[in-house]
PDB file of N, CA and C in Angstrom:
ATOM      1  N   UNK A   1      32.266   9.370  16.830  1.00  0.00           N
ATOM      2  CA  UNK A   1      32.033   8.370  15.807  1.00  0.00           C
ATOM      3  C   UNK A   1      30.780   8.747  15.012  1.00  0.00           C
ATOM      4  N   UNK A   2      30.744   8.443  13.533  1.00  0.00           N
ATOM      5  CA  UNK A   2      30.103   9.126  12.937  1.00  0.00           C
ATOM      6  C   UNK A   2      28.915   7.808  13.168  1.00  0.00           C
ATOM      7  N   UNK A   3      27.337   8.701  12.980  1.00  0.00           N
ATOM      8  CA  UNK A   3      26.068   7.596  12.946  1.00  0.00           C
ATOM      9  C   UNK A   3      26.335   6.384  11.657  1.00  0.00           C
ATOM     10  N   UNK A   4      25.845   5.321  11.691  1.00  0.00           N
ATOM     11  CA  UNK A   4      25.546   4.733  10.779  1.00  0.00           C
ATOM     12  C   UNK A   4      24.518   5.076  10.117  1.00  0.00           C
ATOM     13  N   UNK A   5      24.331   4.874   8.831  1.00  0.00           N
ATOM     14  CA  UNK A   5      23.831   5.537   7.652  1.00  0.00           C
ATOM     15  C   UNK A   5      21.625   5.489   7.840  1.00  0.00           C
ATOM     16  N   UNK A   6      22.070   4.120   8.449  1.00  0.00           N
ATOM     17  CA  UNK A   6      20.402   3.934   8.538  1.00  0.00           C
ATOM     18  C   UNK A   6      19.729   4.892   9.599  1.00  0.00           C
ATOM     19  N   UNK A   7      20.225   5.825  10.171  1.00  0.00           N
ATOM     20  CA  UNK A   7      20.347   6.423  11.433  1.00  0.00           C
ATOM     21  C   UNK A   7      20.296   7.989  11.030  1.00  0.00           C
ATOM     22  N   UNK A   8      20.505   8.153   9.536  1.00  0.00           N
ATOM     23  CA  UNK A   8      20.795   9.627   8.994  1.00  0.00           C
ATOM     24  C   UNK A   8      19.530  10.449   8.425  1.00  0.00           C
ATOM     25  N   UNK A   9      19.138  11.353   8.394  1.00  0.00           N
ATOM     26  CA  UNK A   9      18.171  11.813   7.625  1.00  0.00           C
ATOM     27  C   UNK A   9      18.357  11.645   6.609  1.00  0.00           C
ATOM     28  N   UNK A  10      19.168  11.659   5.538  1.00  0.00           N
ATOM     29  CA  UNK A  10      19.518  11.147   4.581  1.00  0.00           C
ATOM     30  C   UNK A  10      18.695   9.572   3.919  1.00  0.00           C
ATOM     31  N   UNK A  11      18.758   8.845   5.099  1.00  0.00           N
ATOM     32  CA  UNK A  11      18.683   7.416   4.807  1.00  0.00           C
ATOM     33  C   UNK A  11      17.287   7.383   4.856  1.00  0.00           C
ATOM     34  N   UNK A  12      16.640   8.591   5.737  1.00  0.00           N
ATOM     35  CA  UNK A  12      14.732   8.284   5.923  1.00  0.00           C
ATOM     36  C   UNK A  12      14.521   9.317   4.269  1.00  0.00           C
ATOM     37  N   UNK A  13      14.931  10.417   3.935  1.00  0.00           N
ATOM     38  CA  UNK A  13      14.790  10.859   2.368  1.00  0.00           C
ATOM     39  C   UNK A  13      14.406   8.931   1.336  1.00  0.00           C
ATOM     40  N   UNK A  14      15.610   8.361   1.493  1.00  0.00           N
ATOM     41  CA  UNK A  14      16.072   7.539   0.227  1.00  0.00           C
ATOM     42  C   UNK A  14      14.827   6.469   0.748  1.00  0.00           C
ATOM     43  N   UNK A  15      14.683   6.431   1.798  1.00  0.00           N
ATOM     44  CA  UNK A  15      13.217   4.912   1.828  1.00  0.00           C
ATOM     45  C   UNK A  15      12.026   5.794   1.641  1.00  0.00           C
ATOM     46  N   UNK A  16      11.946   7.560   2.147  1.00  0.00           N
ATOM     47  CA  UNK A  16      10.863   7.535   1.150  1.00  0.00           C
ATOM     48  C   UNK A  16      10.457   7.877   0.076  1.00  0.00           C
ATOM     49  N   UNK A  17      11.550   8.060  -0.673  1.00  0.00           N
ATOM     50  CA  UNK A  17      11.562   8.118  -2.298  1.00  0.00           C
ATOM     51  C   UNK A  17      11.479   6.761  -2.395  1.00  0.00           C
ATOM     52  N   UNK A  18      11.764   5.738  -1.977  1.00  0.00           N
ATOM     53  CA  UNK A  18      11.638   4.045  -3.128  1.00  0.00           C
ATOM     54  C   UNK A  18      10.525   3.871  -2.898  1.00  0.00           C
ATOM     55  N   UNK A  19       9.489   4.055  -1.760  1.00  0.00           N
ATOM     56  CA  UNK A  19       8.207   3.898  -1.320  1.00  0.00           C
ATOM     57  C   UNK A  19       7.401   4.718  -2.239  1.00  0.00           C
ATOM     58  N   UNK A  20       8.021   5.880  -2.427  1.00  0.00           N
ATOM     59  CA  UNK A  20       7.381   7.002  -3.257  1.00  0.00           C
ATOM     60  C   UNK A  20       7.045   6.722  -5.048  1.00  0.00           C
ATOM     61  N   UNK A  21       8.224   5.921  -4.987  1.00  0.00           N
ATOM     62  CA  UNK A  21       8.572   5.822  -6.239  1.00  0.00           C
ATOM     63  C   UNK A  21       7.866   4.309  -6.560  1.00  0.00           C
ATOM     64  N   UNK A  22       7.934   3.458  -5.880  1.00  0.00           N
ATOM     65  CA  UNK A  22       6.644   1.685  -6.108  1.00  0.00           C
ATOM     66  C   UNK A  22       5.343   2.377  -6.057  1.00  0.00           C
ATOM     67  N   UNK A  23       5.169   2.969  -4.829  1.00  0.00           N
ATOM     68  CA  UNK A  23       3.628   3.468  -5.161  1.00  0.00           C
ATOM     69  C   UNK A  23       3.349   4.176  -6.474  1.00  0.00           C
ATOM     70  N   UNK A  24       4.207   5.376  -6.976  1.00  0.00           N
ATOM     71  CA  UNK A  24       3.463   6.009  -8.544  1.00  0.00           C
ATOM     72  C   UNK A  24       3.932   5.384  -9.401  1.00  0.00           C
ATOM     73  N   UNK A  25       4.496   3.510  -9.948  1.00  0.00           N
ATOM     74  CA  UNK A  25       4.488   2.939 -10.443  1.00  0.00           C
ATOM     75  C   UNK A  25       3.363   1.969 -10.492  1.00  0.00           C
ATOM     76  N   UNK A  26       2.291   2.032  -9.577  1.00  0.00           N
ATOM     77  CA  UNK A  26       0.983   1.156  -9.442  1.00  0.00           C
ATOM     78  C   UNK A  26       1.929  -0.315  -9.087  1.00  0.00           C
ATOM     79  N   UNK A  27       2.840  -0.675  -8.112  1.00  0.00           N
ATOM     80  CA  UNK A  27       3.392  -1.825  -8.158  1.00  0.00           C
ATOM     81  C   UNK A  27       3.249  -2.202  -6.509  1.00  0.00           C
ATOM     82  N   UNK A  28       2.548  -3.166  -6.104  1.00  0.00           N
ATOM     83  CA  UNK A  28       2.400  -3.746  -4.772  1.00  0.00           C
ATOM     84  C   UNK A  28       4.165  -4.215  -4.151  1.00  0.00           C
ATOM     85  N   UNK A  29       4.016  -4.335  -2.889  1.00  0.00           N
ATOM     86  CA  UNK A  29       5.396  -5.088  -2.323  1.00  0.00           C
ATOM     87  C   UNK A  29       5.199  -6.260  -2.491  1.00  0.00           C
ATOM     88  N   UNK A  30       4.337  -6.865  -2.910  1.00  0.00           N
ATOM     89  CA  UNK A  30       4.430  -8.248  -3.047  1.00  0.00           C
ATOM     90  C   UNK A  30       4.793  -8.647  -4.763  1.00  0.00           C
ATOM     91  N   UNK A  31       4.551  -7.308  -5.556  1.00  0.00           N
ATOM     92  CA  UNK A  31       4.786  -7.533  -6.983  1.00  0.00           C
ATOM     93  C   UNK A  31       6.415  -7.464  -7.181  1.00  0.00           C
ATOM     94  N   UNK A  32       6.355  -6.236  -6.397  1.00  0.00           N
ATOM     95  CA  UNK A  32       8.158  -5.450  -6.442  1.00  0.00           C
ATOM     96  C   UNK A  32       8.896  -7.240  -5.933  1.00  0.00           C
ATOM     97  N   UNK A  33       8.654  -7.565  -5.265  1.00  0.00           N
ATOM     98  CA  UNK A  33       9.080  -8.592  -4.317  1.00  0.00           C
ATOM     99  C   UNK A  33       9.572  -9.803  -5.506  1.00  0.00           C
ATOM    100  N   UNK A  34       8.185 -10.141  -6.130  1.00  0.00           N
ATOM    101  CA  UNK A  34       8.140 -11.084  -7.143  1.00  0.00           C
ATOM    102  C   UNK A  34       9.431 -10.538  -8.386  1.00  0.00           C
ATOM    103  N   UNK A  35       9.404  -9.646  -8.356  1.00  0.00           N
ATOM    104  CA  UNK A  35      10.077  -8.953 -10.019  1.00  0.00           C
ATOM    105  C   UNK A  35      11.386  -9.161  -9.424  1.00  0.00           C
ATOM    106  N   UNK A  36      11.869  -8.977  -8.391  1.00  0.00           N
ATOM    107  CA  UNK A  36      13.367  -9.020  -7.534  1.00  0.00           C
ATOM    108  C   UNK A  36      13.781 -10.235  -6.887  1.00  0.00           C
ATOM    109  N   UNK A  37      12.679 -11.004  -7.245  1.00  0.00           N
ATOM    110  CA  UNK A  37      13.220 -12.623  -6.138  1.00  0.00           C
ATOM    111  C   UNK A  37      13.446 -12.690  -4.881  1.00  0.00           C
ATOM    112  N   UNK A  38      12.693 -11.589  -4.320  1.00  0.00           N
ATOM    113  CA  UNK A  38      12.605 -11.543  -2.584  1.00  0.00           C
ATOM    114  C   UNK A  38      11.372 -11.604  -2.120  1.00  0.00           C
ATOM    115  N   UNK A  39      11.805 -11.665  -0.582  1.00  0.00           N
ATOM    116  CA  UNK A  39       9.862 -11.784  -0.123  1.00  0.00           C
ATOM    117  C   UNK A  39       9.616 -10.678   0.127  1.00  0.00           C
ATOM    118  N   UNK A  40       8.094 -10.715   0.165  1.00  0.00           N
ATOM    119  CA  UNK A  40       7.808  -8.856   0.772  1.00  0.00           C
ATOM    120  C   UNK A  40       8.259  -8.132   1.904  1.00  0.00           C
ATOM    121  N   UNK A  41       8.474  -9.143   2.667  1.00  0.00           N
ATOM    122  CA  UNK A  41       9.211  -8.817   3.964  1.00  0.00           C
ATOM    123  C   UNK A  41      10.652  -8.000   3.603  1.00  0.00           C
ATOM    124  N   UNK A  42      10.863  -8.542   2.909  1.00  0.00           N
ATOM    125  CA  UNK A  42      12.374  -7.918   2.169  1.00  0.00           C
ATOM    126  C   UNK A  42      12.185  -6.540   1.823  1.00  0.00           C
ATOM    127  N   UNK A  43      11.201  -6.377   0.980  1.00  0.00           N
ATOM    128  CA  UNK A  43      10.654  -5.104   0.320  1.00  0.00           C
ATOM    129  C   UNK A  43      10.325  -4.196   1.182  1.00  0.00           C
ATOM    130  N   UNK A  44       9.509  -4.771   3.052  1.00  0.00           N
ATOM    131  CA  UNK A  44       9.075  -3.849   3.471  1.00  0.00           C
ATOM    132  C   UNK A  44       9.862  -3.628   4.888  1.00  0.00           C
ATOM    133  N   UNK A  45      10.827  -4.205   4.874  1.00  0.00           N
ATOM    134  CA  UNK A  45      11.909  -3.982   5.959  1.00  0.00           C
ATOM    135  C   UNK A  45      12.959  -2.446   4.927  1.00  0.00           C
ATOM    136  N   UNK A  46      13.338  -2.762   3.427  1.00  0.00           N
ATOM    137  CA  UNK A  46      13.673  -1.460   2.747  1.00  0.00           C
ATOM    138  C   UNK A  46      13.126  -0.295   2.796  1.00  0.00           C
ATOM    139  N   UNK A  47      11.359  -0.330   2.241  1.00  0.00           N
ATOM    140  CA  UNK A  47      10.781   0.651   3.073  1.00  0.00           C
ATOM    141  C   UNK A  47      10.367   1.403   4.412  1.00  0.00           C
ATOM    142  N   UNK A  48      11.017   0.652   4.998  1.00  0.00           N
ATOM    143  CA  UNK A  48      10.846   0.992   6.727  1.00  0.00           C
ATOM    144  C   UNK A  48      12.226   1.539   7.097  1.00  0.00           C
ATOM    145  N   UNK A  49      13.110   1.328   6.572  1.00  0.00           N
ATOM    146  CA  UNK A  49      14.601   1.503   7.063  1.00  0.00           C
ATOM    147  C   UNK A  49      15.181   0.781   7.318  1.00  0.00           C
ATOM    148  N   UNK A  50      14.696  -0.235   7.781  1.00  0.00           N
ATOM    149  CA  UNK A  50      15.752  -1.535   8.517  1.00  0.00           C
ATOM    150  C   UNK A  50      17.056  -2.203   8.082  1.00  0.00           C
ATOM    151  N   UNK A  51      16.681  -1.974   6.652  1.00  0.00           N
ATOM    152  CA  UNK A  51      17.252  -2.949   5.290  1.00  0.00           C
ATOM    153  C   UNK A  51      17.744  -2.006   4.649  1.00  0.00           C
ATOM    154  N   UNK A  52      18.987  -1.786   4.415  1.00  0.00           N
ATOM    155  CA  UNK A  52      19.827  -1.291   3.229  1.00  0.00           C
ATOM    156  C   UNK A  52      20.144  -2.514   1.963  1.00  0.00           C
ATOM    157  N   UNK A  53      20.064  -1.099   1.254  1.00  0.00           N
ATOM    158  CA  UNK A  53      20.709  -1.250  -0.547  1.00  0.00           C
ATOM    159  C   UNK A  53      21.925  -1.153  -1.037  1.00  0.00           C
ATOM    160  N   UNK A  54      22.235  -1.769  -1.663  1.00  0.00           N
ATOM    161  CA  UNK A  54      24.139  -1.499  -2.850  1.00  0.00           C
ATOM    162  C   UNK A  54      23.301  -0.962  -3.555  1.00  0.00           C
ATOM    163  N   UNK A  55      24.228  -0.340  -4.096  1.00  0.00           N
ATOM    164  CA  UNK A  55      23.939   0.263  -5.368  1.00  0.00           C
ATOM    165  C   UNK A  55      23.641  -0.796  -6.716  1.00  0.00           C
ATOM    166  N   UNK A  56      23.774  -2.104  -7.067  1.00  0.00           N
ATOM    167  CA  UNK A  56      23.198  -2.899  -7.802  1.00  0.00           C
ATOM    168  C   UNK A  56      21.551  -2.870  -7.272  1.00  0.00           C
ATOM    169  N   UNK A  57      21.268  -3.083  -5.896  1.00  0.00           N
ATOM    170  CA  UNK A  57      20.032  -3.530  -5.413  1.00  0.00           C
ATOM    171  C   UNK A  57      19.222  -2.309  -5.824  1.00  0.00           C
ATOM    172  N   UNK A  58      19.697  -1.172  -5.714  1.00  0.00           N
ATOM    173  CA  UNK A  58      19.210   0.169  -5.861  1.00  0.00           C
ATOM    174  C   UNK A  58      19.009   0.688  -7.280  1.00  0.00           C
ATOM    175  N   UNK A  59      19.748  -0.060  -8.080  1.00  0.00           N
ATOM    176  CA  UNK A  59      19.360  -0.238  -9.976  1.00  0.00           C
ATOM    177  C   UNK A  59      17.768  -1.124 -10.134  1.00  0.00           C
ATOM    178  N   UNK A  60      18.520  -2.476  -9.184  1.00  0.00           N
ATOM    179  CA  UNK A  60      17.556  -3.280  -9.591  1.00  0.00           C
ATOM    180  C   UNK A  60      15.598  -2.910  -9.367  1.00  0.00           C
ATOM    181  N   UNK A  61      16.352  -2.142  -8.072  1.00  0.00           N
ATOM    182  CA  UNK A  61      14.448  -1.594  -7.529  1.00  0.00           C
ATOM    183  C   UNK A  61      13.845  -1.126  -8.484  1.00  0.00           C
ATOM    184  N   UNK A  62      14.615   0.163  -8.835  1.00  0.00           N
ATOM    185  CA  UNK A  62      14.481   1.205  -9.957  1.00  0.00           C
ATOM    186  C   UNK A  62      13.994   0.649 -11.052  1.00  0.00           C
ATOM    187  N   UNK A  63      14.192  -0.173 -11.986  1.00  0.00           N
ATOM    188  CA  UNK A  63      13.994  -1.053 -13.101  1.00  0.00           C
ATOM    189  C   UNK A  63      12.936  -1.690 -12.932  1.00  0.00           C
ATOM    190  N   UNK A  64      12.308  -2.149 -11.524  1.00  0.00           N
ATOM    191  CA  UNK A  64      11.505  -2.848 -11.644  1.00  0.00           C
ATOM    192  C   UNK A  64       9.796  -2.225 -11.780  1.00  0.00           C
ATOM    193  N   UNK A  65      10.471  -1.141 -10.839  1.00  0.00           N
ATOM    194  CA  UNK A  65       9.098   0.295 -10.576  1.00  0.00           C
ATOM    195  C   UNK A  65       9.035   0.876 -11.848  1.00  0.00           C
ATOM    196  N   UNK A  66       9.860   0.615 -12.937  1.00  0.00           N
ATOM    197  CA  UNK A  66      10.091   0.968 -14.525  1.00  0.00           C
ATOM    198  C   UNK A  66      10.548   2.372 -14.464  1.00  0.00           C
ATOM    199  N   UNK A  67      11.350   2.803 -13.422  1.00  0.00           N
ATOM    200  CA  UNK A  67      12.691   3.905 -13.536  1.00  0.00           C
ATOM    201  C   UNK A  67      14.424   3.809 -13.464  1.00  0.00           C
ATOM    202  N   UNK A  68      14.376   4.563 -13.669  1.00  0.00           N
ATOM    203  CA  UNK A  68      16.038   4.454 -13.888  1.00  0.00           C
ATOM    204  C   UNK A  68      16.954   5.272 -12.483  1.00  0.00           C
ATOM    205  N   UNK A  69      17.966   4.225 -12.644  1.00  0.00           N
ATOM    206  CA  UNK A  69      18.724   4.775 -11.352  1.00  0.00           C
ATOM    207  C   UNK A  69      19.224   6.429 -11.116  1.00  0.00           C
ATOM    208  N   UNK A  70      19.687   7.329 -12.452  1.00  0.00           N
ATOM    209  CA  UNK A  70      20.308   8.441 -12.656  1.00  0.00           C
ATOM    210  C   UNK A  70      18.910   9.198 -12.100  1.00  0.00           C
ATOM    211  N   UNK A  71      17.376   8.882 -12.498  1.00  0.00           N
ATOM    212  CA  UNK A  71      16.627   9.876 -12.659  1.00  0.00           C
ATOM    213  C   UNK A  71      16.199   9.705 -10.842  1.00  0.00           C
ATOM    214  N   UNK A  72      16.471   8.214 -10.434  1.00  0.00           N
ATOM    215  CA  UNK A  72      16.055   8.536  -8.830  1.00  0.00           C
ATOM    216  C   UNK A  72      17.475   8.994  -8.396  1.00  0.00           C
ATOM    217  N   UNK A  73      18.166   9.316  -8.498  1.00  0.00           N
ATOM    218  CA  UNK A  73      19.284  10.018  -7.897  1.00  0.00           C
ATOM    219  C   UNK A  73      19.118  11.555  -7.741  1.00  0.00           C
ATOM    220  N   UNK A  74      18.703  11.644  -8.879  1.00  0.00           N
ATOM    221  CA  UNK A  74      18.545  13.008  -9.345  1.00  0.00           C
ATOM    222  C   UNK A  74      16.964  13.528  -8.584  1.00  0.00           C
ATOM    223  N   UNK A  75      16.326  13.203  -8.296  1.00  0.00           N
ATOM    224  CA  UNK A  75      14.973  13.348  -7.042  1.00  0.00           C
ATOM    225  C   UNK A  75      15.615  13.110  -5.473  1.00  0.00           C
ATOM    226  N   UNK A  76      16.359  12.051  -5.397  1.00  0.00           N
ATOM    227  CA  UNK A  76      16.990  12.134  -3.988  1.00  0.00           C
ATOM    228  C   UNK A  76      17.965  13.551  -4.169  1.00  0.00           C
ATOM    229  N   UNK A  77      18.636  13.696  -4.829  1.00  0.00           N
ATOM    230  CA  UNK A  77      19.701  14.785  -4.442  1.00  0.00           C
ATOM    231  C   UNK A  77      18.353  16.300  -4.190  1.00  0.00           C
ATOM    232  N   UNK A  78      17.464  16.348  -5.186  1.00  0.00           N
ATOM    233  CA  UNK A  78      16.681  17.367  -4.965  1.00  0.00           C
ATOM    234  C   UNK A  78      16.136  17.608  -3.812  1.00  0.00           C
ATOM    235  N   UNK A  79      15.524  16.568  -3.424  1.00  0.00           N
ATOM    236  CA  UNK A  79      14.709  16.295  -1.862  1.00  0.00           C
ATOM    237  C   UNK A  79      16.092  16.890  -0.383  1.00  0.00           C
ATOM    238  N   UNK A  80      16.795  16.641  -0.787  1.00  0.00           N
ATOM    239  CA  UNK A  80      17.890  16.920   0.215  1.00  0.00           C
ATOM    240  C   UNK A  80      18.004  18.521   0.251  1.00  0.00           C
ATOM    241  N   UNK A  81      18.212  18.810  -0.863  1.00  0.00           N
ATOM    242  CA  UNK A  81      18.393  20.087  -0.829  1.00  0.00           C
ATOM    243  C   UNK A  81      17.374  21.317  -0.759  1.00  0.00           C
TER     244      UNK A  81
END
């Protein structure tokens, strides 16, 4: 049986690109939090792994850190490889 996703190297890449990516936006978890209508807890269970994203939630991060979803795709696919 294949791992679940939160369990993949893959999945520790993608939390620390969003971590990577709030921090060189100058944006706190409690700001990111505010801009998304969640609590920080929310924000920092994503950065830890605990907490998965859809792909809407994964626009919405992006937008808020003032990037775009194609260009963090395009840094996760790099980091992998």
């Amino acid at each position: 049986m294949p791992k679940k996703s939160v369990h993949q190297d893959e999945h520790a890449v993608l939390v620390e690109l969003l971590r990577e990516m709030r921090q060189a936006s100058g944006i706190t978890q409690v700001a990111l939090a505010e801009a998304l209508g969640r609590s920080q807890s929310h924000i920092s269970d994503i950065e830890s792994g605990t907490r998965r994203l859809d792909l809407i939630q994964l626009r919405d991060y992006c937008a808020a850190c003032g990037d775009q979803l194609i260009a963090f795709v395009k840094r996760f696919e790099a980091r992998l490889h």
